[in-house]
N, C-alpha and C. Protein backbone atom coordinates (compact mmCIF):
# COMPACT_ATOMS: atom_id res chain seq x y z
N UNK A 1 -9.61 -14.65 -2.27
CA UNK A 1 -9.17 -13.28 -2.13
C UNK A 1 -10.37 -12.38 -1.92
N UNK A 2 -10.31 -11.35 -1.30
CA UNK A 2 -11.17 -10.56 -0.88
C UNK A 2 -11.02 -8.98 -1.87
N UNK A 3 -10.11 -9.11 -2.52
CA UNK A 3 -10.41 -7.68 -3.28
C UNK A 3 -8.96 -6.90 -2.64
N UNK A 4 -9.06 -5.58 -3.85
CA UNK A 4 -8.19 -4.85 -2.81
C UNK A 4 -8.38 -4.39 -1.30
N UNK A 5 -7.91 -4.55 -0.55
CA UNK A 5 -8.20 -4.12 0.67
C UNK A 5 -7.41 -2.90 1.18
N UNK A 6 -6.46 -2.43 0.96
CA UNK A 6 -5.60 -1.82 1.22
C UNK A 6 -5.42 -0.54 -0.14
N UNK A 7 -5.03 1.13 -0.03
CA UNK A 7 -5.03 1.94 -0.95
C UNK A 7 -3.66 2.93 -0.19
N UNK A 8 -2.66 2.94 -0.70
CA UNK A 8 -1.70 3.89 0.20
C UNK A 8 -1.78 4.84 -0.98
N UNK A 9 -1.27 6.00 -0.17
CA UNK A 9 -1.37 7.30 -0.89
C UNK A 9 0.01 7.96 -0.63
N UNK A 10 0.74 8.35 -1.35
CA UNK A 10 2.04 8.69 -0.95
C UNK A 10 1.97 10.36 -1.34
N UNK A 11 2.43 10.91 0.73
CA UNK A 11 2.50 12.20 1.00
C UNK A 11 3.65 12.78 1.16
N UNK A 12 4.04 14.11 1.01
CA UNK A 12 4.62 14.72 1.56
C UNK A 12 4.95 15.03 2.86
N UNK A 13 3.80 16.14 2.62
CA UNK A 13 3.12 16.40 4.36
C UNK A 13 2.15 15.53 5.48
N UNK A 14 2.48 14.74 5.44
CA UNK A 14 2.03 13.75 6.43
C UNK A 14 1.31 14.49 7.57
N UNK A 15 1.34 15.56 8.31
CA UNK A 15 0.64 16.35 9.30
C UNK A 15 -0.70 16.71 8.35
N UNK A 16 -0.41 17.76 7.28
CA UNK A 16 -1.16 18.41 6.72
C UNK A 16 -2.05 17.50 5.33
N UNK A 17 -1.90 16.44 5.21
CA UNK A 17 -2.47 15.25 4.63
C UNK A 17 -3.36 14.49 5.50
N UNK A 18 -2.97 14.41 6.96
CA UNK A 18 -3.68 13.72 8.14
C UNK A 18 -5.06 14.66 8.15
N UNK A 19 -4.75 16.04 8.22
CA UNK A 19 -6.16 16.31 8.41
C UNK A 19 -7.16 16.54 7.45
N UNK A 20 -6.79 16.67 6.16
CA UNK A 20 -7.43 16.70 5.19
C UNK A 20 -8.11 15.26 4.71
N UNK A 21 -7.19 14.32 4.60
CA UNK A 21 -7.96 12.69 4.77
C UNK A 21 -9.03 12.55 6.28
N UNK A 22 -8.66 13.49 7.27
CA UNK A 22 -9.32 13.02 8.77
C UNK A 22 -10.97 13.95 8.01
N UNK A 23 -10.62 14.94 7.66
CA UNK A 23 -12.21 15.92 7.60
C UNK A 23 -12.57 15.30 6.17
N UNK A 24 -11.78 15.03 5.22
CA UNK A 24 -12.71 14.01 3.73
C UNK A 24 -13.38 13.08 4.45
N UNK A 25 -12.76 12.07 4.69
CA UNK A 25 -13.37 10.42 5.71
C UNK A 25 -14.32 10.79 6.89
N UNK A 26 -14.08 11.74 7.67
CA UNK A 26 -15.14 12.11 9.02
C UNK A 26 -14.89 11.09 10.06
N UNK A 27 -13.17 10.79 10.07
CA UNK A 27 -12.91 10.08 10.81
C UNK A 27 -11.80 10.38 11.32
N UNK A 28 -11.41 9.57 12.59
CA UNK A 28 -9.77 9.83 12.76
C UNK A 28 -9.16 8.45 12.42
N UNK A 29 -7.66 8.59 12.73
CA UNK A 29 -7.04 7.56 12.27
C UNK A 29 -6.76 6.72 13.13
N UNK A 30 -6.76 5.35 12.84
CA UNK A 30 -6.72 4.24 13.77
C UNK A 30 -4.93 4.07 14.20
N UNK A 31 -4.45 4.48 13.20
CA UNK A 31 -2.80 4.29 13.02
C UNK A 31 -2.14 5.81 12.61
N UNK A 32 -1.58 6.52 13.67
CA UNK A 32 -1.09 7.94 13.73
C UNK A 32 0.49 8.26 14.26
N UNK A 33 0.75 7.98 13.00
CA UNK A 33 2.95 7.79 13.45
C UNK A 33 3.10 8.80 12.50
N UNK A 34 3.88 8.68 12.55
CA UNK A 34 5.45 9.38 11.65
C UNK A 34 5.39 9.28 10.20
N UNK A 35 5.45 7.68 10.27
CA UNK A 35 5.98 6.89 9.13
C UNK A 35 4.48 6.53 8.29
N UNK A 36 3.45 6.42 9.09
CA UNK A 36 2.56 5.74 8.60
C UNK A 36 0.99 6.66 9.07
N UNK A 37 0.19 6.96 8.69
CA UNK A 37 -0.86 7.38 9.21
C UNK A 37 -2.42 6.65 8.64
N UNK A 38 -3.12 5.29 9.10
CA UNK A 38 -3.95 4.82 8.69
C UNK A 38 -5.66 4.72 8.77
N UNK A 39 -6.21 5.15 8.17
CA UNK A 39 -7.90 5.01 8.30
C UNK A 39 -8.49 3.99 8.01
N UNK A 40 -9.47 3.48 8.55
CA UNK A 40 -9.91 2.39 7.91
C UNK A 40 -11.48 2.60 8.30
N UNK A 41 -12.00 2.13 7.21
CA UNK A 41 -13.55 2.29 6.85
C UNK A 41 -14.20 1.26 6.57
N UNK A 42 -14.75 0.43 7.39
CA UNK A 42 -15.72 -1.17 7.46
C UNK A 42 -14.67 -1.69 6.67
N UNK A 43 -13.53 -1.96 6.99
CA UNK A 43 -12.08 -2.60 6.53
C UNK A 43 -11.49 -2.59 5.68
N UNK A 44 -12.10 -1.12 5.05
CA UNK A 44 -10.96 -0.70 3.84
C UNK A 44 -10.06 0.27 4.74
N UNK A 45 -8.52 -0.18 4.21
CA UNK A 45 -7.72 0.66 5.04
C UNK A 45 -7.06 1.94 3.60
N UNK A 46 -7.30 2.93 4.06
CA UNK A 46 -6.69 4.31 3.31
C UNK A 46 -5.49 4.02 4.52
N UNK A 47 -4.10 4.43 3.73
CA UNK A 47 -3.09 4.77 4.23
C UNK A 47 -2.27 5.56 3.66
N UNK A 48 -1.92 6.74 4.30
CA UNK A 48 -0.66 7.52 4.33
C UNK A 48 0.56 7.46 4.13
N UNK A 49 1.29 7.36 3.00
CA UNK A 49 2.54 6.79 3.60
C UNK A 49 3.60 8.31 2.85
N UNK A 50 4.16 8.70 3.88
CA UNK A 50 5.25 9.94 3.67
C UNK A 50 6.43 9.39 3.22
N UNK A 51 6.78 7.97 3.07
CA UNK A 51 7.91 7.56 2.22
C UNK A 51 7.74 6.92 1.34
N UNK A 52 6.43 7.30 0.57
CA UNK A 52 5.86 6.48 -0.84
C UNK A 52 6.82 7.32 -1.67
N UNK A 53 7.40 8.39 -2.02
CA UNK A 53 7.67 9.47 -2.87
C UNK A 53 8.85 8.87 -3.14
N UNK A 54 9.69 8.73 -1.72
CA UNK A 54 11.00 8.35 -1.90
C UNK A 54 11.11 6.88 -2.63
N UNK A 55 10.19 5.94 -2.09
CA UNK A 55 9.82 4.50 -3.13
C UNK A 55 9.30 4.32 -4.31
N UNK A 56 9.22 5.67 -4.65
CA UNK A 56 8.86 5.90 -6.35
C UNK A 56 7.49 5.47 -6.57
N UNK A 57 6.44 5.72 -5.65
CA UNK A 57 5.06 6.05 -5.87
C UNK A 57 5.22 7.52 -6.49
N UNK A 58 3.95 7.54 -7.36
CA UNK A 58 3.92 8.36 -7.90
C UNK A 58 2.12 8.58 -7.81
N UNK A 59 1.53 8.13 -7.09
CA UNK A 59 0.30 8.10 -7.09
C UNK A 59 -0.47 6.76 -5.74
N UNK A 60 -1.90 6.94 -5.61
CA UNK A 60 -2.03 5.86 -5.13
C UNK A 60 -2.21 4.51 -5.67
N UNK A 61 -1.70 3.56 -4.77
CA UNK A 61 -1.39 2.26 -5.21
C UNK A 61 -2.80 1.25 -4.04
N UNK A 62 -3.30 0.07 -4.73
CA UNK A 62 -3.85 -0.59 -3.88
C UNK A 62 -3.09 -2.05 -3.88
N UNK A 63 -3.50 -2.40 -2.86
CA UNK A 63 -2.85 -3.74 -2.69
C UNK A 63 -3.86 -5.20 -1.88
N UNK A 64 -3.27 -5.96 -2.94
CA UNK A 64 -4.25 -7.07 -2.62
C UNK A 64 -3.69 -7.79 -0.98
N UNK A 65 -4.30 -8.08 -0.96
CA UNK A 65 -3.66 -9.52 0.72
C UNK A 65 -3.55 -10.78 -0.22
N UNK A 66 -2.30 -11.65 -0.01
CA UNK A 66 -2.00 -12.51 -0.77
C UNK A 66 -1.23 -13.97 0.63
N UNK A 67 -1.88 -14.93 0.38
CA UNK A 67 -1.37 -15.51 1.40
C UNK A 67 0.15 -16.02 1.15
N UNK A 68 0.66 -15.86 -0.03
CA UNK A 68 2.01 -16.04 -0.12
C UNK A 68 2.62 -15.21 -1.44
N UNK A 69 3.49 -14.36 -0.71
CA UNK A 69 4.14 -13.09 -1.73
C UNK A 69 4.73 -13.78 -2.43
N UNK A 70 5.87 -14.44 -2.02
CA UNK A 70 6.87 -15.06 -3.04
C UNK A 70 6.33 -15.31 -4.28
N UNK A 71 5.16 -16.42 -4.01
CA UNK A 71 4.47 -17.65 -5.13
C UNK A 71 3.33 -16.67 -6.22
N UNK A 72 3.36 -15.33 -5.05
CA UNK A 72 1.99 -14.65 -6.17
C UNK A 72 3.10 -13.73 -6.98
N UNK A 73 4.45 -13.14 -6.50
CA UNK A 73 4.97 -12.41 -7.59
C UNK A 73 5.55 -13.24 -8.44
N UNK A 74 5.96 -14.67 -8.27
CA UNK A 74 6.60 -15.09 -9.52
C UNK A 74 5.40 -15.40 -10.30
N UNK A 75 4.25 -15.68 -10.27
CA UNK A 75 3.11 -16.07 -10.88
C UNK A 75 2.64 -14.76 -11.46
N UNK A 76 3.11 -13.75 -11.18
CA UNK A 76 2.69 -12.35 -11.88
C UNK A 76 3.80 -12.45 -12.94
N UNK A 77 4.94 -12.31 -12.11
CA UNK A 77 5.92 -12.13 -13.08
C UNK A 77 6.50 -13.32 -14.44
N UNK A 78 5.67 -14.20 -14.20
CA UNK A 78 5.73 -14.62 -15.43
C UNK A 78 4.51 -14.93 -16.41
N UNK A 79 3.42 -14.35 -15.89
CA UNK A 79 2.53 -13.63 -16.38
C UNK A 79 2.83 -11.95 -17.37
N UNK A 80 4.03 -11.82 -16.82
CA UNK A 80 4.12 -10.37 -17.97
C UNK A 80 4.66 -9.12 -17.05
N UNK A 81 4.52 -9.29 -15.41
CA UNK A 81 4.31 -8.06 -14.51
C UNK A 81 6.07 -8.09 -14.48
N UNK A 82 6.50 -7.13 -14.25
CA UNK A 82 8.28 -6.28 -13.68
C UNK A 82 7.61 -5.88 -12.16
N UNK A 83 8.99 -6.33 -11.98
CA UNK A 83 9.12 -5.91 -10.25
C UNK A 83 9.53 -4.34 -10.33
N UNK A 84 8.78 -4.08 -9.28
CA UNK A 84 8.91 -2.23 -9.04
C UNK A 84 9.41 -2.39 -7.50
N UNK A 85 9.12 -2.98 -6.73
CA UNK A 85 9.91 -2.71 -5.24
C UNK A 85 9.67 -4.33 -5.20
N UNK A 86 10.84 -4.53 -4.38
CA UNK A 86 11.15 -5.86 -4.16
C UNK A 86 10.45 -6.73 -2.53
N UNK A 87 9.85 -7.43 -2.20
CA UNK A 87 9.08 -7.48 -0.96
C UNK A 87 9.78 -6.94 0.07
N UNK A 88 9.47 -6.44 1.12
CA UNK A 88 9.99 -5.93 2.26
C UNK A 88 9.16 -6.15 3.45
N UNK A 89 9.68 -6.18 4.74
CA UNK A 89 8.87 -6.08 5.95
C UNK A 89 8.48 -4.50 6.14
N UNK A 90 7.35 -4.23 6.36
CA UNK A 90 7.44 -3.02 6.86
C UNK A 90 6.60 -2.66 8.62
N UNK A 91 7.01 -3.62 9.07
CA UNK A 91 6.76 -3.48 10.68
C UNK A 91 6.21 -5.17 11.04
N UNK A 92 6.61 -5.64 11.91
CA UNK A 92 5.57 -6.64 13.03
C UNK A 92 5.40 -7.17 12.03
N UNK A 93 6.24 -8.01 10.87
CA UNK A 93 6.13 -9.15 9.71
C UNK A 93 5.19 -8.78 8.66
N UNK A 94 4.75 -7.90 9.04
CA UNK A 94 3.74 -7.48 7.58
C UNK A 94 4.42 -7.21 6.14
N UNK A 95 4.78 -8.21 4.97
CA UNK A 95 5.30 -8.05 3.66
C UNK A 95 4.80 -7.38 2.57
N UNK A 96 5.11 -6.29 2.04
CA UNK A 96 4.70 -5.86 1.01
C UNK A 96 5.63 -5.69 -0.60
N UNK A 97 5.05 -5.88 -1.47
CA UNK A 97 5.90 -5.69 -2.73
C UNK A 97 5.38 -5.08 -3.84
N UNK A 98 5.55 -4.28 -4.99
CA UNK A 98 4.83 -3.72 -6.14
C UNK A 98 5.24 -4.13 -7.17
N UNK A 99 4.04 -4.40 -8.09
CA UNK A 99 4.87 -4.83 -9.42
C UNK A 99 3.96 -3.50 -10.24
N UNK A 100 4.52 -3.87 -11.26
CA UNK A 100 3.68 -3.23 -12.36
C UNK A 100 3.22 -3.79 -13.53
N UNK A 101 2.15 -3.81 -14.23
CA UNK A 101 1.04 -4.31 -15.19
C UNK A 101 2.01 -4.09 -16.41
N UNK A 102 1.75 -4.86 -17.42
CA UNK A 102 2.10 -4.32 -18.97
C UNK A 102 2.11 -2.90 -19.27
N UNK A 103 1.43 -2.49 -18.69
CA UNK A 103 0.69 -1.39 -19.19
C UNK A 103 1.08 0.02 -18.09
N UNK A 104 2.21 -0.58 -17.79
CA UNK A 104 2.93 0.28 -16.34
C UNK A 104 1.83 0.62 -14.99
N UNK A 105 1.00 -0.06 -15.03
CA UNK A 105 -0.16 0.04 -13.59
C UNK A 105 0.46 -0.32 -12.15
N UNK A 106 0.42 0.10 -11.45
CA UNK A 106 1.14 -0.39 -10.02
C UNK A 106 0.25 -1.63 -9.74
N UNK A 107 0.73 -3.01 -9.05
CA UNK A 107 0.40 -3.92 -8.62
C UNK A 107 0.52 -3.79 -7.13
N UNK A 108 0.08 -3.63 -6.17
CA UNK A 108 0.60 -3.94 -4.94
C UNK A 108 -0.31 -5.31 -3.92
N UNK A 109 1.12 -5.76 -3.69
CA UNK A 109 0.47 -6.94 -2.85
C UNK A 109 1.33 -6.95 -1.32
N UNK A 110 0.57 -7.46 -0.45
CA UNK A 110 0.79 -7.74 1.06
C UNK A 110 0.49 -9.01 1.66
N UNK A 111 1.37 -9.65 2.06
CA UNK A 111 1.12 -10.65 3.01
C UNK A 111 1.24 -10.41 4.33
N UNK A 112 0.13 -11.02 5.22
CA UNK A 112 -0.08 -10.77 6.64
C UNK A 112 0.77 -11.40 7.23
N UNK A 113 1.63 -10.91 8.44
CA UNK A 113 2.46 -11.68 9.89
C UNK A 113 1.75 -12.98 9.73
């Protein structure tokens, strides 16, 4: 594993979040939708996400790359972790899921297409 690689930040204003992450970072975004707005910095990806709020983010979450979701959430989850969102595709096979720590911490993990 390489670490977290991934940090979503769940917005509101997705326009008015884009430019405030674009002039913090001194960058633009590699990924500029709707749904999703992403930066990435020598391959840390900051991401935007305007329907974190509605998925009950409440803050930012990072997420590991896991070569198999299934096998790493039951290995969390019986380690101690509760499922907070259940895996999902969220574009072009990319899987993501959140758990949470004992200690109510967001877990997020992603498996690649």
């Amino acid at each position: 594993m390489d670490g977290i690689k991934t940090i979503l930040i769940p917005v509101k204003d997705v326009a008015a979040s884009r430019e405030l992450y674009r002039t913090l970072l001194g960058i633009d975004p590699h990924v500029d939708a709707p749904y999703y707005v992403g930066f990435n910095i020598e391959g840390q990806e900051i991401g935007l996400n305007p329907a974190g709020h509605a998925d009950g983010m409440t803050g930012p979450v990072g997420f590991v790359d896991v070569p198999d979701l299934a096998a790493t959430v039951a290995s969390l989850i019986a380690l101690g972790a509760t499922m907070d969102q259940e895996a999902k595709d969220v574009g072009g096979g990319m899987l993501v899921a959140t758990l949470r720590d004992a200690d109510g911490n967001p877990i997020g993990l992603r498996q690649q297409p």
